[in-house]
PDB file of N, CA and C in Angstrom:
ATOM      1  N   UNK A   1      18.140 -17.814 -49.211  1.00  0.00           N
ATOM      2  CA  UNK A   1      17.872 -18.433 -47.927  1.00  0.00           C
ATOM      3  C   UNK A   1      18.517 -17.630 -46.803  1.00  0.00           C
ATOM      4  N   UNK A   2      18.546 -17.915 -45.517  1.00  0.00           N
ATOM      5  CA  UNK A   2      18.948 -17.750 -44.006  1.00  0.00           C
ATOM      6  C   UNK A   2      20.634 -17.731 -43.931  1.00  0.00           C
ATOM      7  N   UNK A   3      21.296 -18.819 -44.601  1.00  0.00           N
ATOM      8  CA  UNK A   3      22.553 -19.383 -44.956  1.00  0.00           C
ATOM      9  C   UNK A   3      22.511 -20.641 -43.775  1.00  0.00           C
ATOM     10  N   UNK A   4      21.155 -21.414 -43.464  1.00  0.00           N
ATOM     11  CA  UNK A   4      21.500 -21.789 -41.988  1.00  0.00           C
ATOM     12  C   UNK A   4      20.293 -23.498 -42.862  1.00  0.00           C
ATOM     13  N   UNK A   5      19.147 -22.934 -43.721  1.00  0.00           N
ATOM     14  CA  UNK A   5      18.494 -23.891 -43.726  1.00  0.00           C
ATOM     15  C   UNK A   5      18.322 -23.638 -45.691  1.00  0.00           C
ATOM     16  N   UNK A   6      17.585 -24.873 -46.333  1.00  0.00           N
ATOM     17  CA  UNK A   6      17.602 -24.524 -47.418  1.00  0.00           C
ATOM     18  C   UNK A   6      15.681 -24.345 -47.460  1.00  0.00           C
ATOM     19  N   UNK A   7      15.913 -22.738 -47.068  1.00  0.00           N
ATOM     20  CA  UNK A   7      14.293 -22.129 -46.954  1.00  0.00           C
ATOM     21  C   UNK A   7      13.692 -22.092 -48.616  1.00  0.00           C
ATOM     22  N   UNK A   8      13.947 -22.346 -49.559  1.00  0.00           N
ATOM     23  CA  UNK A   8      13.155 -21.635 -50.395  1.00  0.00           C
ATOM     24  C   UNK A   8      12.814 -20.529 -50.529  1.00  0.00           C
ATOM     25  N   UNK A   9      13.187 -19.158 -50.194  1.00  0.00           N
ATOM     26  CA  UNK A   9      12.793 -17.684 -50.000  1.00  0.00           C
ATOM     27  C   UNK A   9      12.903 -17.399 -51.362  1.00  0.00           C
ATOM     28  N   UNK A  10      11.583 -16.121 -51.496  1.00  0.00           N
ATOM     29  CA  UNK A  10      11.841 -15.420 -52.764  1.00  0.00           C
ATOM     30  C   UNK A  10      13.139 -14.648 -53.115  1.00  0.00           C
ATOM     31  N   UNK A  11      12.949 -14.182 -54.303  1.00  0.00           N
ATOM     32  CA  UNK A  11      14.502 -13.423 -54.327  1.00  0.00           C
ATOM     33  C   UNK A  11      14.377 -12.207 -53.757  1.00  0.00           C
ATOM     34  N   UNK A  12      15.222 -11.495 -53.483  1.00  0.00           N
ATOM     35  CA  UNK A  12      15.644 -10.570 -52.411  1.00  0.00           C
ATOM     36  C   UNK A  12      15.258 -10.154 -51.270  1.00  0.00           C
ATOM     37  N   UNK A  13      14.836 -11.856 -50.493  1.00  0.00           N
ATOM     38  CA  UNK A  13      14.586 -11.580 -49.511  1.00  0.00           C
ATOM     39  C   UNK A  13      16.150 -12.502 -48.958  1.00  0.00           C
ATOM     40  N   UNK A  14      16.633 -13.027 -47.704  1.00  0.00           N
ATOM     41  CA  UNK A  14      17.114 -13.314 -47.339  1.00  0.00           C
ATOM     42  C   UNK A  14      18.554 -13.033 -47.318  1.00  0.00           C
ATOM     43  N   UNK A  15      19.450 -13.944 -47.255  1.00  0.00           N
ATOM     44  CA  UNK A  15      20.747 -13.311 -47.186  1.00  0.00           C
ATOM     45  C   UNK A  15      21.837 -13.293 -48.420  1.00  0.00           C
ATOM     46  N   UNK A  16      21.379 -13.606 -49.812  1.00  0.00           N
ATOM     47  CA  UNK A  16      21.629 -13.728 -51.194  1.00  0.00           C
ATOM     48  C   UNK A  16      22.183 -12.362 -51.329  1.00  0.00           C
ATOM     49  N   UNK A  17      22.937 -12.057 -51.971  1.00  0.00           N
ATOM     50  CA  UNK A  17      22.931 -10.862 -52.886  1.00  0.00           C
ATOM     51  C   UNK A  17      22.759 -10.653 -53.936  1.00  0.00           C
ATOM     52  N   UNK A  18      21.768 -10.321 -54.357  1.00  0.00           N
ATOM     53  CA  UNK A  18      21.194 -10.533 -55.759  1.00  0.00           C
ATOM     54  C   UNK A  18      21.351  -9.730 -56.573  1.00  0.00           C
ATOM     55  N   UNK A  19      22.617  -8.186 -56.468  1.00  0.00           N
ATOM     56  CA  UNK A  19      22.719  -7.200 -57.380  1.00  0.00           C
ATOM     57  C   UNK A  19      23.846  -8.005 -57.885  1.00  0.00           C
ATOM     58  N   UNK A  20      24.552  -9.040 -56.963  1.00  0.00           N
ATOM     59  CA  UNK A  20      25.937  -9.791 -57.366  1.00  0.00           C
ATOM     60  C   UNK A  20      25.496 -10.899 -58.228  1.00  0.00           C
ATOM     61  N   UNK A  21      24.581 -11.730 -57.469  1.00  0.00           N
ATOM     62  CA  UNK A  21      23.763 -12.492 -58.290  1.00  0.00           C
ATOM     63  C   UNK A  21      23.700 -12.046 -60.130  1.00  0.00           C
ATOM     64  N   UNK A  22      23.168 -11.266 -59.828  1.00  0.00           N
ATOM     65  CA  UNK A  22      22.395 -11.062 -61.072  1.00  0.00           C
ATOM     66  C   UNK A  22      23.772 -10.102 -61.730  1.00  0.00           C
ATOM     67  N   UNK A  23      24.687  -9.277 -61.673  1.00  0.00           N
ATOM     68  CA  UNK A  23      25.365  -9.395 -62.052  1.00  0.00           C
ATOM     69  C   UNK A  23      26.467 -10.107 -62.781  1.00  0.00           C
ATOM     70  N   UNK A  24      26.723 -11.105 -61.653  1.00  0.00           N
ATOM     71  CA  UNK A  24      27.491 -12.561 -62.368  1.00  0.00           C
ATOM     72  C   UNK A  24      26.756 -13.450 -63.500  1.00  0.00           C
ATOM     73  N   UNK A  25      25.680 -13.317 -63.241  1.00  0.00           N
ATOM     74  CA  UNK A  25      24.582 -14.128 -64.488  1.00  0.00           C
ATOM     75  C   UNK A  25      25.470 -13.077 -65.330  1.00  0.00           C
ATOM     76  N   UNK A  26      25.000 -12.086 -65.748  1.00  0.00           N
ATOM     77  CA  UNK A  26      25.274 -11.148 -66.701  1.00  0.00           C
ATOM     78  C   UNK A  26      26.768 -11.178 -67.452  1.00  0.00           C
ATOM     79  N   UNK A  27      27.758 -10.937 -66.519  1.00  0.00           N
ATOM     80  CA  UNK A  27      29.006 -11.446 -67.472  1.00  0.00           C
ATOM     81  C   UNK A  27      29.166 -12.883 -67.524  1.00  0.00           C
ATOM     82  N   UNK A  28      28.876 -13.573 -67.410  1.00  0.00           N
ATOM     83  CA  UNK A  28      28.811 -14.672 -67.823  1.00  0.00           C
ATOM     84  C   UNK A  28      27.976 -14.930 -69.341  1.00  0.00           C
ATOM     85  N   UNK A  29      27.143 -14.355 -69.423  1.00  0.00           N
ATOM     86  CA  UNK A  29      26.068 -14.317 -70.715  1.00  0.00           C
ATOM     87  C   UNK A  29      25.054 -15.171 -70.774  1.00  0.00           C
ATOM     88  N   UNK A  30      24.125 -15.198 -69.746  1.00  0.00           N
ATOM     89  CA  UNK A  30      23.310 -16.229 -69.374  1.00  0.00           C
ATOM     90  C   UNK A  30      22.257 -15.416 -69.747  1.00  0.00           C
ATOM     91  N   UNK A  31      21.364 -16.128 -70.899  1.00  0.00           N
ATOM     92  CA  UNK A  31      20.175 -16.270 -71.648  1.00  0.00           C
ATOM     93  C   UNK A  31      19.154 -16.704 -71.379  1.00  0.00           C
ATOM     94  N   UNK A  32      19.143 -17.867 -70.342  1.00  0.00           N
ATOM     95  CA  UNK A  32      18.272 -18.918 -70.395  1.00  0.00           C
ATOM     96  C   UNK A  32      16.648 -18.766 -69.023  1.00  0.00           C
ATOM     97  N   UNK A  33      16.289 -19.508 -69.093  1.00  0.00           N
ATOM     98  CA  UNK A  33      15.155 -19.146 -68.149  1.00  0.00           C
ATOM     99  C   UNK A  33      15.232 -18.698 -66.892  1.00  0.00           C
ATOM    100  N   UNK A  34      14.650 -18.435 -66.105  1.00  0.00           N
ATOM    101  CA  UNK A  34      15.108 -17.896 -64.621  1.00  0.00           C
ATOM    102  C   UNK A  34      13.573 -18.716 -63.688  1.00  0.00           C
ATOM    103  N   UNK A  35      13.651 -19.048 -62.985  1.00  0.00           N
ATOM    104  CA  UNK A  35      12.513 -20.129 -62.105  1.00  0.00           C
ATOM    105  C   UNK A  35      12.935 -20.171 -61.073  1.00  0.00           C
ATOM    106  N   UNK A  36      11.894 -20.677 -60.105  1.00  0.00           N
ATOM    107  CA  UNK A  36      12.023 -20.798 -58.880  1.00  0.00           C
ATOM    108  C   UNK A  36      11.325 -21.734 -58.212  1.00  0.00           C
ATOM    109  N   UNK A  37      12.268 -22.315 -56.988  1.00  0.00           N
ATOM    110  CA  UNK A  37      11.364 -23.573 -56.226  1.00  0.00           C
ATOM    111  C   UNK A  37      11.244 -22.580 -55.227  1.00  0.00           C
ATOM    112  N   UNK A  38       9.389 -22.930 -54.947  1.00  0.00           N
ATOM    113  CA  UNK A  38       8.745 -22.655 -53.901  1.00  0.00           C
ATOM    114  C   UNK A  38       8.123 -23.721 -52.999  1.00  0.00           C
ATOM    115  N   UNK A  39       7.764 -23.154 -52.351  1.00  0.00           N
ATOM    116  CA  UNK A  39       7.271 -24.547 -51.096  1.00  0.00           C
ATOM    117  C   UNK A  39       6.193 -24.274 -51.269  1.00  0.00           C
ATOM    118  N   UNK A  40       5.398 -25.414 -51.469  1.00  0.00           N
ATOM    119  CA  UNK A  40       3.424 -25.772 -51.448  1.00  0.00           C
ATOM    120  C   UNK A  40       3.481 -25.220 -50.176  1.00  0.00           C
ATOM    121  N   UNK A  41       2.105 -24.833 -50.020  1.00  0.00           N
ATOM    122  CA  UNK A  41       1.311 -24.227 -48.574  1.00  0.00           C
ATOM    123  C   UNK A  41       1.897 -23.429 -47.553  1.00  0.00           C
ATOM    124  N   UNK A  42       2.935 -22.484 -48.180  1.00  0.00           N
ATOM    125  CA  UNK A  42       3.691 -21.374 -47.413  1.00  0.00           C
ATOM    126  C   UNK A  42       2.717 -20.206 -47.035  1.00  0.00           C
ATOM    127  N   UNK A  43       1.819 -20.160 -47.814  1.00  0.00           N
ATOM    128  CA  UNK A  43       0.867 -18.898 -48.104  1.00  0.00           C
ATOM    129  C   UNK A  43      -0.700 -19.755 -47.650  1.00  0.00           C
ATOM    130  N   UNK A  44      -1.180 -18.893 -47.110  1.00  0.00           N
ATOM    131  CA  UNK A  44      -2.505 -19.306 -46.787  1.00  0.00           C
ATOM    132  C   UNK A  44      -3.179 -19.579 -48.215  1.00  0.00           C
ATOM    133  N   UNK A  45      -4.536 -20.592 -48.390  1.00  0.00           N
ATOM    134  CA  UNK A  45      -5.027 -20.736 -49.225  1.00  0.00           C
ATOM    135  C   UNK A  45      -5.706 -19.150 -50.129  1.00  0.00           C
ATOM    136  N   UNK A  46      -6.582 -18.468 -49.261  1.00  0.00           N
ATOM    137  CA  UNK A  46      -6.613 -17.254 -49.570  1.00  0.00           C
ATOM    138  C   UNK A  46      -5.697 -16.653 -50.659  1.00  0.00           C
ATOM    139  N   UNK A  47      -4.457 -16.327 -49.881  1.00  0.00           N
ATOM    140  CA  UNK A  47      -3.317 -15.768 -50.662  1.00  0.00           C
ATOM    141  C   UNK A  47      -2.742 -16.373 -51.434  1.00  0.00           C
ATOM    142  N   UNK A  48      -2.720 -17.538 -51.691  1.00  0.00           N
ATOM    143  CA  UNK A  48      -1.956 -18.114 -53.070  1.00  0.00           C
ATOM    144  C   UNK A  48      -1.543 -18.055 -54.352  1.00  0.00           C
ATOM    145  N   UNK A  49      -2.986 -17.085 -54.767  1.00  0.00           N
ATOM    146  CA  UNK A  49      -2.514 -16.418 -56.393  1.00  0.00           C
ATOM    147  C   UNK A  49      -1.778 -15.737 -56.370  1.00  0.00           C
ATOM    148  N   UNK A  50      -2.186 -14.399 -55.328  1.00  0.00           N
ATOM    149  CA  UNK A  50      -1.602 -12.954 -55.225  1.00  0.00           C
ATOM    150  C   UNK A  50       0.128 -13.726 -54.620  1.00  0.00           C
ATOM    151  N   UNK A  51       0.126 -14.520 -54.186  1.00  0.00           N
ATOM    152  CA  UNK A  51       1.694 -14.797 -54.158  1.00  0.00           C
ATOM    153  C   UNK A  51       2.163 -15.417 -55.224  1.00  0.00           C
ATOM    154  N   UNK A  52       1.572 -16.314 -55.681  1.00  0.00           N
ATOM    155  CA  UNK A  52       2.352 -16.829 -57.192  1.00  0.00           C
ATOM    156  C   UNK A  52       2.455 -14.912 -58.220  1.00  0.00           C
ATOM    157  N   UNK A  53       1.541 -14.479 -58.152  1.00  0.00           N
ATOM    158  CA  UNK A  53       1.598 -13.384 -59.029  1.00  0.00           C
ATOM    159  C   UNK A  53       3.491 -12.667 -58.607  1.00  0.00           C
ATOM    160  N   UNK A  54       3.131 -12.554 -57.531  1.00  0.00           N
ATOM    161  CA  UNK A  54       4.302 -11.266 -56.827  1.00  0.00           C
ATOM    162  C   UNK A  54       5.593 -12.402 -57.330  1.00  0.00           C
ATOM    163  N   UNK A  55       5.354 -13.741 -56.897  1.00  0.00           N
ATOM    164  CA  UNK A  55       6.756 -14.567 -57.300  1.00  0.00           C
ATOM    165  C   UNK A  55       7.037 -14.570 -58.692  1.00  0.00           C
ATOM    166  N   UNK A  56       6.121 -14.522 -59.436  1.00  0.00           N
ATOM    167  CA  UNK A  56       6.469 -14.076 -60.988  1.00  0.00           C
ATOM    168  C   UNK A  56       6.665 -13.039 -61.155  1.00  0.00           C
ATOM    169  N   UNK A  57       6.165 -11.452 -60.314  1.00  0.00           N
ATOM    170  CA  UNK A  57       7.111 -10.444 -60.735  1.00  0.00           C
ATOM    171  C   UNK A  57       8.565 -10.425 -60.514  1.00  0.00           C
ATOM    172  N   UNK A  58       8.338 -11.455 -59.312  1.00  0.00           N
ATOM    173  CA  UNK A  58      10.156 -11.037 -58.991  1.00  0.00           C
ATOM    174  C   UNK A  58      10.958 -11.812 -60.024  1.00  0.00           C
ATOM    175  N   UNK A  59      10.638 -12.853 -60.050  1.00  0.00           N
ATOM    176  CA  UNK A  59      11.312 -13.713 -61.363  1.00  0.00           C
ATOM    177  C   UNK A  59      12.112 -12.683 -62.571  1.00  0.00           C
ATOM    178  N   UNK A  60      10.473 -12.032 -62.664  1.00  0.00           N
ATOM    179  CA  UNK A  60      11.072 -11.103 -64.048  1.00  0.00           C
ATOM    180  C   UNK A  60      11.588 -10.320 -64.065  1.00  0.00           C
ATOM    181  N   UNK A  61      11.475  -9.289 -62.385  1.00  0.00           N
ATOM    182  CA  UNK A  61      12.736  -8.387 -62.475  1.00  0.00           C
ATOM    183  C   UNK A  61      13.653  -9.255 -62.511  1.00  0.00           C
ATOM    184  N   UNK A  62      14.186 -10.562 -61.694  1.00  0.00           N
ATOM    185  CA  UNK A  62      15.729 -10.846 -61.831  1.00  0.00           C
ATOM    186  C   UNK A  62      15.763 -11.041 -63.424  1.00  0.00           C
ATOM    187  N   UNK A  63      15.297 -11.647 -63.974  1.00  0.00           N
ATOM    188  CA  UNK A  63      15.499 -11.879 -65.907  1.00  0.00           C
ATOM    189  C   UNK A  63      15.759 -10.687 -66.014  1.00  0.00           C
ATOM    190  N   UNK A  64      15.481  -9.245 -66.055  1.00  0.00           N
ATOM    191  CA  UNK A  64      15.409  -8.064 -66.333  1.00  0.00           C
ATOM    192  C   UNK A  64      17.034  -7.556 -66.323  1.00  0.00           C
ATOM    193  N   UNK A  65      17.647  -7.764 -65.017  1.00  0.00           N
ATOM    194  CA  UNK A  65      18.516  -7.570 -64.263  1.00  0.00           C
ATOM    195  C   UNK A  65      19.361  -8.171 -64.997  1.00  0.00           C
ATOM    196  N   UNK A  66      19.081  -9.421 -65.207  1.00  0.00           N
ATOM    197  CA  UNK A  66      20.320 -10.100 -66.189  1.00  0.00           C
ATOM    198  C   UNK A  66      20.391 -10.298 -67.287  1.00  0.00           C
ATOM    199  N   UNK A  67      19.799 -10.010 -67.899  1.00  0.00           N
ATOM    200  CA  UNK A  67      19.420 -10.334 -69.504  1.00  0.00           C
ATOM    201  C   UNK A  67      18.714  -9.035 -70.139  1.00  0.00           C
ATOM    202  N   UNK A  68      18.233  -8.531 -69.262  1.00  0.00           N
ATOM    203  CA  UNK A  68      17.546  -7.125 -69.980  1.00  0.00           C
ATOM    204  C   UNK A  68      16.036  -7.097 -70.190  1.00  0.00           C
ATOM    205  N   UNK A  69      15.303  -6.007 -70.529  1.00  0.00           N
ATOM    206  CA  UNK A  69      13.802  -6.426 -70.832  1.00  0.00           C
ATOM    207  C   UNK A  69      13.356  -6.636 -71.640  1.00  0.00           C
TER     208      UNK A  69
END
């Protein structure tokens, strides 16, 4: 997110750090699924797949990042 509202943003967009993120998953030893809440009707109807698609790549790089491929 912004650090200001709870936006829902994909991962590595906003003000997260997600090499820390996903680092700390990692020594910790976290296995488990990786998901995300998105907001209905952020994306024009048009674009909706091609964004669910891109939000599942990012998903899987972060799994990647922390758990490996």
């Amino acid at each position: 997110n912004k650090a200001k509202l709870d936006d829902h943003m994909l991962p590595f967009t906003g003000v997260t750090n997600w090499d820390r993120f996903c680092s700390t998953m990692k020594h910790i030893g976290y296995e488990g699924d990786v998901t995300l809440e998105l907001v209905y009707g952020a994306f024009p109807d048009e674009l909706a797949f091609d964004a669910m698609v891109f939000a599942r790549r990012l998903a899987e790089q972060l799994r990647s990042k922390i758990i490996g491929g």
